[in-house]
N, C-alpha and C. Protein backbone atom coordinates (compact mmCIF):
# COMPACT_ATOMS: atom_id res chain seq x y z
N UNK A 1 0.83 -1.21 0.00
CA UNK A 1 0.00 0.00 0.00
C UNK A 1 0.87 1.26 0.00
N UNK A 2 1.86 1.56 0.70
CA UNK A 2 2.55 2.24 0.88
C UNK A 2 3.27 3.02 -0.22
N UNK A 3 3.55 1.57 -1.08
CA UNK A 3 4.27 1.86 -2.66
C UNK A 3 3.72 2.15 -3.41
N UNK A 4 2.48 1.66 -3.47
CA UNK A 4 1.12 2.70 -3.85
C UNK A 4 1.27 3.94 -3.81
N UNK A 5 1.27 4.04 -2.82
CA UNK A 5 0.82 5.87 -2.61
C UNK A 5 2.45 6.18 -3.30
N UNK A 6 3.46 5.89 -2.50
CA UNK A 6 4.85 6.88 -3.70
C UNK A 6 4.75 6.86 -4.84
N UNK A 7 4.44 5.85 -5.37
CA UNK A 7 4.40 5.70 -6.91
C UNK A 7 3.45 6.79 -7.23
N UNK A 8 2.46 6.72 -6.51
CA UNK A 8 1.65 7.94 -7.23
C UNK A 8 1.75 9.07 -6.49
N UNK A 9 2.62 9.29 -5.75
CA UNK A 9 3.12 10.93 -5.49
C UNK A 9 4.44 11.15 -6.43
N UNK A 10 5.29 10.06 -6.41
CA UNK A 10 6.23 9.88 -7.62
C UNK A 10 5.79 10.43 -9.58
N UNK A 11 4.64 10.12 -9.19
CA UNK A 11 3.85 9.82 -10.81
C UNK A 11 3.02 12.21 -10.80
N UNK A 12 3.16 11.75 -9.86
CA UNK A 12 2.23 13.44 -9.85
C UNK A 12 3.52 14.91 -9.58
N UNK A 13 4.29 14.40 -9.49
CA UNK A 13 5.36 15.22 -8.98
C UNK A 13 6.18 15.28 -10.56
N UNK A 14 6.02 14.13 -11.42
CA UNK A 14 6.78 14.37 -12.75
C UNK A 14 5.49 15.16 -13.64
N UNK A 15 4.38 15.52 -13.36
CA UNK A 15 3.52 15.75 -13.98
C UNK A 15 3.78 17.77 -14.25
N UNK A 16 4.27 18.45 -15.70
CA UNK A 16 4.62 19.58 -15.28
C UNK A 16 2.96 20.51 -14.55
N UNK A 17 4.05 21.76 -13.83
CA UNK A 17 2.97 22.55 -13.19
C UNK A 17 1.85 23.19 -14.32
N UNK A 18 2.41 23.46 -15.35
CA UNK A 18 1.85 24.36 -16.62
C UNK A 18 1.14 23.74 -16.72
N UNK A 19 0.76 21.94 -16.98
CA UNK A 19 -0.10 21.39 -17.32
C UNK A 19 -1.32 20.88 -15.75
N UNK A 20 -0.43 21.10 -14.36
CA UNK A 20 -1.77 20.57 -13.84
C UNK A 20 -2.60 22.53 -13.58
N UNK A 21 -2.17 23.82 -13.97
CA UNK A 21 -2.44 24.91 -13.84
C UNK A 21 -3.40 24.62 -15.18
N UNK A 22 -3.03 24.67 -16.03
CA UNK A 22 -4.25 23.83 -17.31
C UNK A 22 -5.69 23.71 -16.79
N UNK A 23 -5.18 22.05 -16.77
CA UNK A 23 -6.08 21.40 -15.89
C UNK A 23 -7.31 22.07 -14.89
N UNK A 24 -6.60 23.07 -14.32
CA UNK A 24 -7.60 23.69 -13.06
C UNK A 24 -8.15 24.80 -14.13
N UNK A 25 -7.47 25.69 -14.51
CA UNK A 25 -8.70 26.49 -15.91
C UNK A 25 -9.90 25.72 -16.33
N UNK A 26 -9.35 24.51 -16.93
CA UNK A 26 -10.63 24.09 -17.93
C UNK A 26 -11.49 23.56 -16.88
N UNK A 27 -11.39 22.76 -15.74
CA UNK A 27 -12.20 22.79 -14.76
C UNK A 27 -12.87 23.85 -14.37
N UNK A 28 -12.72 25.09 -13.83
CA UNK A 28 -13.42 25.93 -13.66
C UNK A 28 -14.13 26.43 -15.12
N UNK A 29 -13.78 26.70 -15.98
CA UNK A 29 -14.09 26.99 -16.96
C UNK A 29 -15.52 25.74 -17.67
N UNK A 30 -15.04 24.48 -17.12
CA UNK A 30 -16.74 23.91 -17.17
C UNK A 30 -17.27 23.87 -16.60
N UNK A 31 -17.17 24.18 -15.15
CA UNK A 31 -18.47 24.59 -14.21
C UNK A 31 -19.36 25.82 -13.93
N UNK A 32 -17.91 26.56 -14.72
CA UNK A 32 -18.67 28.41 -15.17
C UNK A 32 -19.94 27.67 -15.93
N UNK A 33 -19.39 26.96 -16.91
CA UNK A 33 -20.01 26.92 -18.33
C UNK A 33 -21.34 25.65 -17.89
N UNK A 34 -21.27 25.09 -17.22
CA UNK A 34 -22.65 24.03 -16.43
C UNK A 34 -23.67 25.33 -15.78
N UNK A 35 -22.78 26.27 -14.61
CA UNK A 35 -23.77 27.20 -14.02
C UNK A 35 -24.71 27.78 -15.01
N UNK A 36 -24.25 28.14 -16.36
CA UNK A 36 -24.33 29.47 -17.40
C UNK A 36 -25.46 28.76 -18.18
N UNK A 37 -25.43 27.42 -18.40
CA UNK A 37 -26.35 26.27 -19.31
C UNK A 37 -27.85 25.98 -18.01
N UNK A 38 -27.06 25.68 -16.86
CA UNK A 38 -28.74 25.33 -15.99
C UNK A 38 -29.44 27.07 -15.71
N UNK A 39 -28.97 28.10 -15.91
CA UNK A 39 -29.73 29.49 -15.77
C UNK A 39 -30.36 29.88 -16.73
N UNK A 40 -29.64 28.92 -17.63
CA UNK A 40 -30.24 29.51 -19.09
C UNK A 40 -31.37 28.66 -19.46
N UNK A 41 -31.13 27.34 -18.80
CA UNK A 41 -32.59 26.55 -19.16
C UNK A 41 -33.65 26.69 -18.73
N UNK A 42 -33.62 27.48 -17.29
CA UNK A 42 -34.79 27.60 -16.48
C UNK A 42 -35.34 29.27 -17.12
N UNK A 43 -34.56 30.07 -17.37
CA UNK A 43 -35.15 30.77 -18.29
C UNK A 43 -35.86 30.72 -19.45
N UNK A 44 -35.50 29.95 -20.57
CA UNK A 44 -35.82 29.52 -21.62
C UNK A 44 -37.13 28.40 -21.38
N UNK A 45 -36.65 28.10 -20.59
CA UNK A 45 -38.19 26.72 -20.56
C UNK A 45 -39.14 26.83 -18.93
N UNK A 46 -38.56 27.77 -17.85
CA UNK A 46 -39.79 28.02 -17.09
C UNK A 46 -40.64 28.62 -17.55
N UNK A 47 -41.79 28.70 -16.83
CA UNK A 47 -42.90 29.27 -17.19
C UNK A 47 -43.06 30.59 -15.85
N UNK A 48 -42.82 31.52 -16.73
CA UNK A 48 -43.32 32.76 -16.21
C UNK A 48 -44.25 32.67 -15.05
N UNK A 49 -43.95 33.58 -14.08
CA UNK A 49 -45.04 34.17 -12.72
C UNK A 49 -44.73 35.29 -12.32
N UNK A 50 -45.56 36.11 -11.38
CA UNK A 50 -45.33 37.77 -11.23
C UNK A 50 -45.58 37.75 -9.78
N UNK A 51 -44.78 37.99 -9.00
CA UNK A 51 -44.72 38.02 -7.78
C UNK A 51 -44.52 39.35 -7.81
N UNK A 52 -45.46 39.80 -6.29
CA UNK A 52 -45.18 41.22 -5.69
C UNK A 52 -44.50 40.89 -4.83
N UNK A 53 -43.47 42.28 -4.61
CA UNK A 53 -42.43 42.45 -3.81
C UNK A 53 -42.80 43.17 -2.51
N UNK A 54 -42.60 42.51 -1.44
CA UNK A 54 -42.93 43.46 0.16
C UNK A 54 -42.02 44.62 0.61
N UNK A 55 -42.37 45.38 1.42
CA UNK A 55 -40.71 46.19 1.73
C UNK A 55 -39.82 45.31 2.41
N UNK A 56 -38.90 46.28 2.74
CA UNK A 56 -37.80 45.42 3.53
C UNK A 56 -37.15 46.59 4.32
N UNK A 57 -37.08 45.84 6.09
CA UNK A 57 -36.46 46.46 7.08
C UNK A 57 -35.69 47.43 6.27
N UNK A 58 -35.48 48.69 6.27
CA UNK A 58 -34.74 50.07 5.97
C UNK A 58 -33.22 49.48 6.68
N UNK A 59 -32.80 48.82 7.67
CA UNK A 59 -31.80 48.39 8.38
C UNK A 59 -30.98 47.19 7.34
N UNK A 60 -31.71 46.85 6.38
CA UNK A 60 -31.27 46.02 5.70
C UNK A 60 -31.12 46.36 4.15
N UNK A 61 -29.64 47.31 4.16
CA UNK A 61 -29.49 48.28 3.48
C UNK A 61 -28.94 47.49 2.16
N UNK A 62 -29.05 48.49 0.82
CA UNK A 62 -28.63 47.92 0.08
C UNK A 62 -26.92 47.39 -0.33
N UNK A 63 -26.56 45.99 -0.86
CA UNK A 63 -25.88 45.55 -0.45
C UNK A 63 -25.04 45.78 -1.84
N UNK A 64 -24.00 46.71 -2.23
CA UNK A 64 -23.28 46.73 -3.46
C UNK A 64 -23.96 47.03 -4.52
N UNK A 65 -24.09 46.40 -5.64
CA UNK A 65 -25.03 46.74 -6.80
C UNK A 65 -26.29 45.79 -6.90
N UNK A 66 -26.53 45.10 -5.52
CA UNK A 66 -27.73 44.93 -5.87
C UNK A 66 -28.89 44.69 -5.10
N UNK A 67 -30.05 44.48 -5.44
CA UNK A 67 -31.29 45.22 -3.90
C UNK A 67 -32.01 43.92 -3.62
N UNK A 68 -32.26 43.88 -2.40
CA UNK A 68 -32.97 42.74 -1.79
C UNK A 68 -34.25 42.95 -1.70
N UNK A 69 -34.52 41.57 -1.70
CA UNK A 69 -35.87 41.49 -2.37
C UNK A 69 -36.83 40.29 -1.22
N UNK A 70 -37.86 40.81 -1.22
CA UNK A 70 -38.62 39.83 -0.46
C UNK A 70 -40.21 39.99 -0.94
N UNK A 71 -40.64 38.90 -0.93
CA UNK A 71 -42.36 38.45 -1.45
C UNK A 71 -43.36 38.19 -0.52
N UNK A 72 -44.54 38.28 -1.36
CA UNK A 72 -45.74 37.77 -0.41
C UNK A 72 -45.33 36.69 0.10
N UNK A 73 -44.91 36.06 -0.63
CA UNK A 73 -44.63 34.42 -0.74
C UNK A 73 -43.34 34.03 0.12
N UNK A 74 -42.29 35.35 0.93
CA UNK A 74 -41.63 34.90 1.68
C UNK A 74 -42.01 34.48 2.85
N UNK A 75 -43.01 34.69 3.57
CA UNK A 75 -43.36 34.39 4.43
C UNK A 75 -45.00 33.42 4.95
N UNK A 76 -45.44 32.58 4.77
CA UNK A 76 -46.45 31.60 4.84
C UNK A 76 -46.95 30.99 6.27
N UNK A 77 -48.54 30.54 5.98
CA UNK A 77 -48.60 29.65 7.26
C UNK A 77 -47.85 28.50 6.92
N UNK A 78 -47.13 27.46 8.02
CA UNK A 78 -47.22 25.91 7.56
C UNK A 78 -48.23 25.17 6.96
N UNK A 79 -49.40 25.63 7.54
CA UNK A 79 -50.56 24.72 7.24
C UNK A 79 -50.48 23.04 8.06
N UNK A 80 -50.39 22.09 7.02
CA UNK A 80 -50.62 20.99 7.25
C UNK A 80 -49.19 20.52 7.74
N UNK A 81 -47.98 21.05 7.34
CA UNK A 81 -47.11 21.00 7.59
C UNK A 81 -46.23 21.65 8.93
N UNK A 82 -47.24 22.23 9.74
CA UNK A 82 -46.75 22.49 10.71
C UNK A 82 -46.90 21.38 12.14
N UNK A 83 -45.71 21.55 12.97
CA UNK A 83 -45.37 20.85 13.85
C UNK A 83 -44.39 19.21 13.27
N UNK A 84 -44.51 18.97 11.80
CA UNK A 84 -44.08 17.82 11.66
C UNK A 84 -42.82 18.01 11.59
N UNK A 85 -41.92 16.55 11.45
CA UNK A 85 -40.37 16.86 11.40
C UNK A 85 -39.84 17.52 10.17
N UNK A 86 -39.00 18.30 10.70
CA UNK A 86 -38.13 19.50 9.24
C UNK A 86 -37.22 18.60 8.62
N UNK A 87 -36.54 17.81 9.33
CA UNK A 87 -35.70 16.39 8.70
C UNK A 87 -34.31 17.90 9.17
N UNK A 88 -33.82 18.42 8.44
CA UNK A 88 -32.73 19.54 8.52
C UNK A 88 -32.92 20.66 8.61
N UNK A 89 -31.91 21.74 8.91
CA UNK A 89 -31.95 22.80 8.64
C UNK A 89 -31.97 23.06 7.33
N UNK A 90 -32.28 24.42 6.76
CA UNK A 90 -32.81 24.68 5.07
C UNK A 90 -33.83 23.31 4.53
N UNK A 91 -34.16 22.91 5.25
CA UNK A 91 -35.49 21.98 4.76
C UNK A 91 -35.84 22.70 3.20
N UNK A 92 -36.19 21.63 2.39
CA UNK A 92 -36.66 21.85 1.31
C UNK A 92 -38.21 21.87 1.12
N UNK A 93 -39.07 22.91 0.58
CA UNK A 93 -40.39 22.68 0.65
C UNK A 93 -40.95 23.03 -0.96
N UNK A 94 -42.00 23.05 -1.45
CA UNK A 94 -42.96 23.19 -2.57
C UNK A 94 -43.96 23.90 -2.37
N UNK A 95 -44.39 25.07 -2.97
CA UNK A 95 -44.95 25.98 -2.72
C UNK A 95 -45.68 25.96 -3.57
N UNK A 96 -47.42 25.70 -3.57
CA UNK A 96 -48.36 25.72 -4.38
C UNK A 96 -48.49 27.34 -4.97
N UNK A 97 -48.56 27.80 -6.15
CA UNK A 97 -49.05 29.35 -6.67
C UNK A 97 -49.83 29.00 -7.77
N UNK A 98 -51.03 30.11 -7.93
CA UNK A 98 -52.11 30.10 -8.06
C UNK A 98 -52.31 31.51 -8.58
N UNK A 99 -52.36 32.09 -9.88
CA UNK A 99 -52.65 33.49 -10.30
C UNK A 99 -54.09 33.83 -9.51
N UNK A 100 -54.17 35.56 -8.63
CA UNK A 100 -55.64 36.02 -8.45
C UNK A 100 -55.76 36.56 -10.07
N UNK A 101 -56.89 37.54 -9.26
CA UNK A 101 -57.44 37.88 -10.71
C UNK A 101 -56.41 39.41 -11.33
N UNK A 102 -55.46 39.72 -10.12
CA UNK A 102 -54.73 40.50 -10.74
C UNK A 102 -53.46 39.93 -12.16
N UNK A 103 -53.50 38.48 -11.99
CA UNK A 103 -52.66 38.04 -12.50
C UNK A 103 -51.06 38.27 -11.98
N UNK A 104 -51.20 38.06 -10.25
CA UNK A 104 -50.14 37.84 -9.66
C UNK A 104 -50.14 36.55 -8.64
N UNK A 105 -49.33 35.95 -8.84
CA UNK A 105 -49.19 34.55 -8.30
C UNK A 105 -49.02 34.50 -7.18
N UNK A 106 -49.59 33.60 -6.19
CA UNK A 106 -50.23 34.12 -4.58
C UNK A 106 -49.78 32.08 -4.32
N UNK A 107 -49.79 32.21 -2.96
CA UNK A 107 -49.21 30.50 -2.64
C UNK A 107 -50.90 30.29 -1.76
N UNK A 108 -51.04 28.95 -2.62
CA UNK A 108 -52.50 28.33 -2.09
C UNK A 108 -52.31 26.99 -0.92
N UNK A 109 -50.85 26.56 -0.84
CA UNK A 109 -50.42 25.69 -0.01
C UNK A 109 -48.90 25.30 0.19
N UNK A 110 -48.45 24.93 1.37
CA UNK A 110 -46.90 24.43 1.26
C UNK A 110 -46.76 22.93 1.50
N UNK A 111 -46.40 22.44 0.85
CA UNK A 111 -45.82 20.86 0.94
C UNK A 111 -44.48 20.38 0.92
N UNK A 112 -44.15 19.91 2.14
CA UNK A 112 -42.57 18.92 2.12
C UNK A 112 -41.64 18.16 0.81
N UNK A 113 -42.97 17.67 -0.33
CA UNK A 113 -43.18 16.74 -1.41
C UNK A 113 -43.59 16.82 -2.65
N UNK A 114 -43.08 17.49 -3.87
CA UNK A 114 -43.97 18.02 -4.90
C UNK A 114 -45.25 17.36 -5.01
N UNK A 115 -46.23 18.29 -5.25
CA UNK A 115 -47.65 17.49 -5.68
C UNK A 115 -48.06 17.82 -6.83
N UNK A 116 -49.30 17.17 -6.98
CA UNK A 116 -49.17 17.72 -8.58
C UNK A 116 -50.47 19.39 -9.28
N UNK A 117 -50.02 19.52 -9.84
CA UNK A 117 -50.55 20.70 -10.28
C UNK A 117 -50.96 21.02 -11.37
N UNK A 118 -52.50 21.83 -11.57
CA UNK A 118 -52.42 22.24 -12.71
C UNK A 118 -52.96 23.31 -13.32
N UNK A 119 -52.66 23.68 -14.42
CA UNK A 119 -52.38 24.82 -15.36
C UNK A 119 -53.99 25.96 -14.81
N UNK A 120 -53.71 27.04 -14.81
CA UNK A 120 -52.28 27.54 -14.27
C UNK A 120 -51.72 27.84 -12.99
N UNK A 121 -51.57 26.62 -12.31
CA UNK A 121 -51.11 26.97 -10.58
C UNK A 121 -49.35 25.92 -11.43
N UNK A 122 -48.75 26.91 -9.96
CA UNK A 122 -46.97 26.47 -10.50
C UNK A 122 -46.41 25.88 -9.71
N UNK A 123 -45.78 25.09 -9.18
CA UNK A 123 -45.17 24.14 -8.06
C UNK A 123 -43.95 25.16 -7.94
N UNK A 124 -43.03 26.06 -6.80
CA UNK A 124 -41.96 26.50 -6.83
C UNK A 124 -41.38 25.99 -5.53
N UNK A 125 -39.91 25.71 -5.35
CA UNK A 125 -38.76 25.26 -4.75
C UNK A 125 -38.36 26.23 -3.84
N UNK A 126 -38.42 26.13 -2.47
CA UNK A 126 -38.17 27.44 -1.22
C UNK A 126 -37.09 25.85 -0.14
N UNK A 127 -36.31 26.64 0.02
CA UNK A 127 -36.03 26.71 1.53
C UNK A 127 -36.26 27.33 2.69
N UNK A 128 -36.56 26.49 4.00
CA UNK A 128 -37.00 26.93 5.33
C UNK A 128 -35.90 26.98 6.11
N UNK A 129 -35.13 27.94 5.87
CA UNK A 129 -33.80 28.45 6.72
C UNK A 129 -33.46 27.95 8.48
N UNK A 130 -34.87 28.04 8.80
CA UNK A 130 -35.23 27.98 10.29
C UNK A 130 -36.20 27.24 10.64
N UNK A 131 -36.17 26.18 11.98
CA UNK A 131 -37.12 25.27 12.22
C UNK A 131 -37.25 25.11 13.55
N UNK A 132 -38.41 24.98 13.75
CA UNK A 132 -38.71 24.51 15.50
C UNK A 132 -38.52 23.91 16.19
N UNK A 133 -38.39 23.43 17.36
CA UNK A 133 -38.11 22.41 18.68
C UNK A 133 -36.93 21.81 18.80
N UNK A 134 -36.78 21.57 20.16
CA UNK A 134 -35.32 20.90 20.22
C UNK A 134 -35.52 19.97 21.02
N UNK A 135 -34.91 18.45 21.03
CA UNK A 135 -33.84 18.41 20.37
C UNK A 135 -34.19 18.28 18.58
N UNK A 136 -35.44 17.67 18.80
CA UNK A 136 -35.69 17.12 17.03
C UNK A 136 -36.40 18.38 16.28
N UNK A 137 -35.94 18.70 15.10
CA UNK A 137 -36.79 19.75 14.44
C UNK A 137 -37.75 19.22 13.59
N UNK A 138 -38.76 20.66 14.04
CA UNK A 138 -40.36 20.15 13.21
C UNK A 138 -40.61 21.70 12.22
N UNK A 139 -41.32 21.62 11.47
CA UNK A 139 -42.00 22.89 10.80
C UNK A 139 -42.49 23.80 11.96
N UNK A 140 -42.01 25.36 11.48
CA UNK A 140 -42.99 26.13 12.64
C UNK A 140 -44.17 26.06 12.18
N UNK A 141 -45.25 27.32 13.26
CA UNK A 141 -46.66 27.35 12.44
C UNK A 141 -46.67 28.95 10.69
N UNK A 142 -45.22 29.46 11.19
CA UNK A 142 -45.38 29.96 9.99
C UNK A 142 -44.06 29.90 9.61
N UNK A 143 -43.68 29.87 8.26
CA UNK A 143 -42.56 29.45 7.79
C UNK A 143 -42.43 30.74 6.56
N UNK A 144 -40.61 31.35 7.08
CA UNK A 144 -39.83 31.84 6.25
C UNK A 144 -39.44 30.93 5.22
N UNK A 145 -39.12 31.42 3.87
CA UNK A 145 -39.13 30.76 2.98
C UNK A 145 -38.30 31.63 1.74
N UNK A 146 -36.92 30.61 1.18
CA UNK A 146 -36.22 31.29 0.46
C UNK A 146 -36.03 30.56 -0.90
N UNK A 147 -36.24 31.41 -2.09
CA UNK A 147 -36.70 30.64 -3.37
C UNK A 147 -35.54 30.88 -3.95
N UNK A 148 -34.47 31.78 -3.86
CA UNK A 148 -33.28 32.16 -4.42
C UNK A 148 -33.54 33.11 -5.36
N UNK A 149 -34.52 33.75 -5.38
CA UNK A 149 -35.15 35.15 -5.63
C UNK A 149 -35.02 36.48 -5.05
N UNK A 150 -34.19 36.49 -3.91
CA UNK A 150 -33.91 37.31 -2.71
C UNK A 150 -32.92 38.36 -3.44
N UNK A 151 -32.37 38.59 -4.34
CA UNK A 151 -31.58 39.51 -4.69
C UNK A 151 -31.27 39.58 -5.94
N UNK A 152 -30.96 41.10 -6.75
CA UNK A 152 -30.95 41.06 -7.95
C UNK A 152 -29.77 41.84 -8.50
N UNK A 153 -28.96 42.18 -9.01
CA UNK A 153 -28.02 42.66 -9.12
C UNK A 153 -28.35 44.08 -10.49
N UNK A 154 -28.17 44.91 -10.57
CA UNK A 154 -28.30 46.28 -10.84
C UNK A 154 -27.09 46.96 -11.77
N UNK A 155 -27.10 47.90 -12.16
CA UNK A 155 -26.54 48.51 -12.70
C UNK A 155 -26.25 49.67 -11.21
N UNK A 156 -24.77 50.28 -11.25
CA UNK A 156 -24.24 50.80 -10.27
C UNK A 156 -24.84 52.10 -10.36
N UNK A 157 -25.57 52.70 -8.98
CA UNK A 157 -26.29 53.79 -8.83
C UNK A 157 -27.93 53.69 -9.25
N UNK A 158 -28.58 52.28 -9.65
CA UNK A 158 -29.60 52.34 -9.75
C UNK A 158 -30.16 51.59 -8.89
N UNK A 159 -29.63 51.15 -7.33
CA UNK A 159 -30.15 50.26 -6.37
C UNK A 159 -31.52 50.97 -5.77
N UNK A 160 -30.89 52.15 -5.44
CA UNK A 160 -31.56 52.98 -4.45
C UNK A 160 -33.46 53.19 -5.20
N UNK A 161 -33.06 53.69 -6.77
CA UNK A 161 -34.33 53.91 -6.94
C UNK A 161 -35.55 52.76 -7.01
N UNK A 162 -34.77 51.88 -7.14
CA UNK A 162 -35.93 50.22 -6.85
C UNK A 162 -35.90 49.92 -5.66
N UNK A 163 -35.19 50.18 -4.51
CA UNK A 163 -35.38 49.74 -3.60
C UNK A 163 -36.41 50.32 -3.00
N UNK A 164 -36.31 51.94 -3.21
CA UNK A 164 -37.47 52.78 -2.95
C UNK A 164 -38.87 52.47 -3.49
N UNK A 165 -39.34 52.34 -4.94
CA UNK A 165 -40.00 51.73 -5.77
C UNK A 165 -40.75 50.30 -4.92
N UNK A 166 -39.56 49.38 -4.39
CA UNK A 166 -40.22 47.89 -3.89
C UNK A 166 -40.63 48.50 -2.48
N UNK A 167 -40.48 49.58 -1.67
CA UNK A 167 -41.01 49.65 -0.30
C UNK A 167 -41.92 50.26 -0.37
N UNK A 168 -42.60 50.97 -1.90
CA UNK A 168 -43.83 51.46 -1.83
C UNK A 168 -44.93 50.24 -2.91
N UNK A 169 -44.12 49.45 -2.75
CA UNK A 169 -44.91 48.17 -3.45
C UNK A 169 -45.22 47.82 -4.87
N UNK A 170 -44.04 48.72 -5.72
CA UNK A 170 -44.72 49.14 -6.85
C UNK A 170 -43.59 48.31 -7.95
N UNK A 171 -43.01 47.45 -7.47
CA UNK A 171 -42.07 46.64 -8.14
C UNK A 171 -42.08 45.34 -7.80
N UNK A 172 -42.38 44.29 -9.00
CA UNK A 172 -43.14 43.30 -9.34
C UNK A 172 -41.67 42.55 -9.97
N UNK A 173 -41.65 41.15 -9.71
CA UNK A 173 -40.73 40.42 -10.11
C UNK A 173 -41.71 38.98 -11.03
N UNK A 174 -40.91 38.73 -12.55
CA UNK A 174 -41.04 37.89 -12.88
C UNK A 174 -40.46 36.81 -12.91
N UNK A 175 -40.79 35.80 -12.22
CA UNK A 175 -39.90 34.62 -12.28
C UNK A 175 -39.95 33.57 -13.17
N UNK A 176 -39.00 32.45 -13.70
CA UNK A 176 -39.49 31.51 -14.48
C UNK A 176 -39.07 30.30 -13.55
N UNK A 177 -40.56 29.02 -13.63
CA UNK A 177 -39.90 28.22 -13.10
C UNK A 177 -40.52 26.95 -13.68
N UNK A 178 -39.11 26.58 -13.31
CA UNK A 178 -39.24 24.75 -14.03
C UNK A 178 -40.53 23.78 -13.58
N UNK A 179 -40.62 22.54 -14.17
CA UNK A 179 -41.50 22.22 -13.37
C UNK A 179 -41.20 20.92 -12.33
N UNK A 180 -39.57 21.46 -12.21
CA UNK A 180 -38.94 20.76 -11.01
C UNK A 180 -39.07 21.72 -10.09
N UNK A 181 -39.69 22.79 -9.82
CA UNK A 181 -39.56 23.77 -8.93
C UNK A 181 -38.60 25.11 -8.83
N UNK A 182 -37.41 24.54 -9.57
CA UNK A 182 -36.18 25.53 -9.33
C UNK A 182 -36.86 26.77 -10.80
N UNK A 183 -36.37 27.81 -10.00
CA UNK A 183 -36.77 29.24 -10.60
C UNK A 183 -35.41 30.31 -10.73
N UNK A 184 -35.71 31.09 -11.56
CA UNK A 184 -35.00 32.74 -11.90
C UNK A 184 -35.92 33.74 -12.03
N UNK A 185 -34.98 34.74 -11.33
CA UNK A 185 -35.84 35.87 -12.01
C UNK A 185 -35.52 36.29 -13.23
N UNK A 186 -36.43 36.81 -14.08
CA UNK A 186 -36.56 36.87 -15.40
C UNK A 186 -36.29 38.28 -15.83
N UNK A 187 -37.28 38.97 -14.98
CA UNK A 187 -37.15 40.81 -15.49
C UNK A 187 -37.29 41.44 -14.15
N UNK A 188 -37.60 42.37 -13.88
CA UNK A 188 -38.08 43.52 -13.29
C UNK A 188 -39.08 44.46 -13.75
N UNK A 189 -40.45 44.45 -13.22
CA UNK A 189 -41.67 45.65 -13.50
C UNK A 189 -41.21 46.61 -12.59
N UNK A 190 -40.92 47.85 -13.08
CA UNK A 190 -41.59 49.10 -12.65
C UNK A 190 -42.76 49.35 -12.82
N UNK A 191 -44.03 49.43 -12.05
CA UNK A 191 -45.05 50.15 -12.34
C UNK A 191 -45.89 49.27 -13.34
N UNK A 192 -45.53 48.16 -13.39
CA UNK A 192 -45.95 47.25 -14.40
C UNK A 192 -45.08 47.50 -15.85
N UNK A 193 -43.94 48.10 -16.04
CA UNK A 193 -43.18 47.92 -17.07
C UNK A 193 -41.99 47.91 -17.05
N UNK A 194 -41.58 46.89 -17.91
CA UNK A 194 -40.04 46.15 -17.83
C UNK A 194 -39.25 47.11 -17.50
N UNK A 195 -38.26 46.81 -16.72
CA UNK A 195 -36.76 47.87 -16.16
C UNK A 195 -35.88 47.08 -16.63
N UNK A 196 -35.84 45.65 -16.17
CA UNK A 196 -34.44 45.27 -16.61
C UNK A 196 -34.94 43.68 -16.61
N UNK A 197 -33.98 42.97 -17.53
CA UNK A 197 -34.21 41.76 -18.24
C UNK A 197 -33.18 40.78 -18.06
N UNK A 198 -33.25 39.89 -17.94
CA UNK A 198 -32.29 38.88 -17.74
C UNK A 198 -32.16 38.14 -19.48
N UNK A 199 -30.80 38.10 -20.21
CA UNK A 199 -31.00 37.69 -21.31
C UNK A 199 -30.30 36.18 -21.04
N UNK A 200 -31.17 35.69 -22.21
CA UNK A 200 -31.07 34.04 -22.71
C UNK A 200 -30.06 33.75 -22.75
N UNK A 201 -28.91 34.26 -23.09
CA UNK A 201 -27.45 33.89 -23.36
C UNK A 201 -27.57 33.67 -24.59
């Protein structure tokens, strides 16, 4: 075993640096390029929803070039799902949405388990950051909930005026989501009209 391992510290030590420095480029360089392909699919093939944006604590200032964001939909009862076991922290949950008649997508239930759904209610993918009881964790009776929708990145010097915009309620996020649950945001409404767009690649 032993000769094992020299031989192959022997075998990695003749290997030049130029080529294992290589090596680590094109590695990163295909996981850039995996991230860049799964953002682009859930764009291209989710299906659109319009979530309203809530304010947000003034204390929870904007962070660099880009503004945080929080939804109706961040915050929920458990429902049926409260008191049972969370299994972990960031528990994974499924969030039933359901267009009103404004044609903004509102959550009609939360489930541990995708269920099934249909047209036009959307199954979306949240984590529950935080969970109840100790020693074993269960669902609270209302559950924070993070879709990876929480922040958007901006053009420098234009945080402030959307952030202002989302604390008077008047900035609307479109998301696209798969019908594995996982989502992007797509654009940004001002006022009900596009500000900024996320392109296809």
């Amino acid at each position: 075993m032993m000769e094992l391992v020299a031989s192959v510290i022997r075998l990695w030590q003749r290997i030049p640096k130029a080529v294992l420095f290589g090596v680590a480029v094109l590695v990163q360089c295909v996981l850039l390029v995996l991230m860049v392909a799964d953002r682009m699919q859930i764009l291209r093939e989710g299906r659109e929803v319009t979530l309203q944006t809530q304010p947000v604590d003034p204390r929870d200032l904007l962070r660099g070039d880009y503004v945080v964001l929080r939804y109706d939909i961040s915050q929920l009862p458990a429902g049926a799902l409260a008191g049972k076991p969370a299994g972990e922290r960031n528990s994974v949950v499924f969030v039933k949405l359901a267009p009103n008649v404004n044609g903004l997508y509102e959550a009609v239930s939360v489930h541990a388990e995708p269920v099934a759904v249909t047209a036009p209610e959307v199954l979306i993918r949240g984590r529950v950051p935080y969970s109840c009881g100790s020693p074993g964790r269960t669902f609270c009776d209302k559950l924070t909930i993070k879709y990876g929708l929480e922040s958007y990145f901006v053009p420098e010097g234009e945080g402030k005026k959307l952030e202002q915009a989302r604390n008077q309620q008047k900035l609307r996020v479109v998301a696209a989501v798969l019908p594995s649950g996982r989502a992007a945001i797509k654009r940004l409404l001002l006022d009900g009209e596009p500000v900024y767009e996320e392109p296809l690649y």
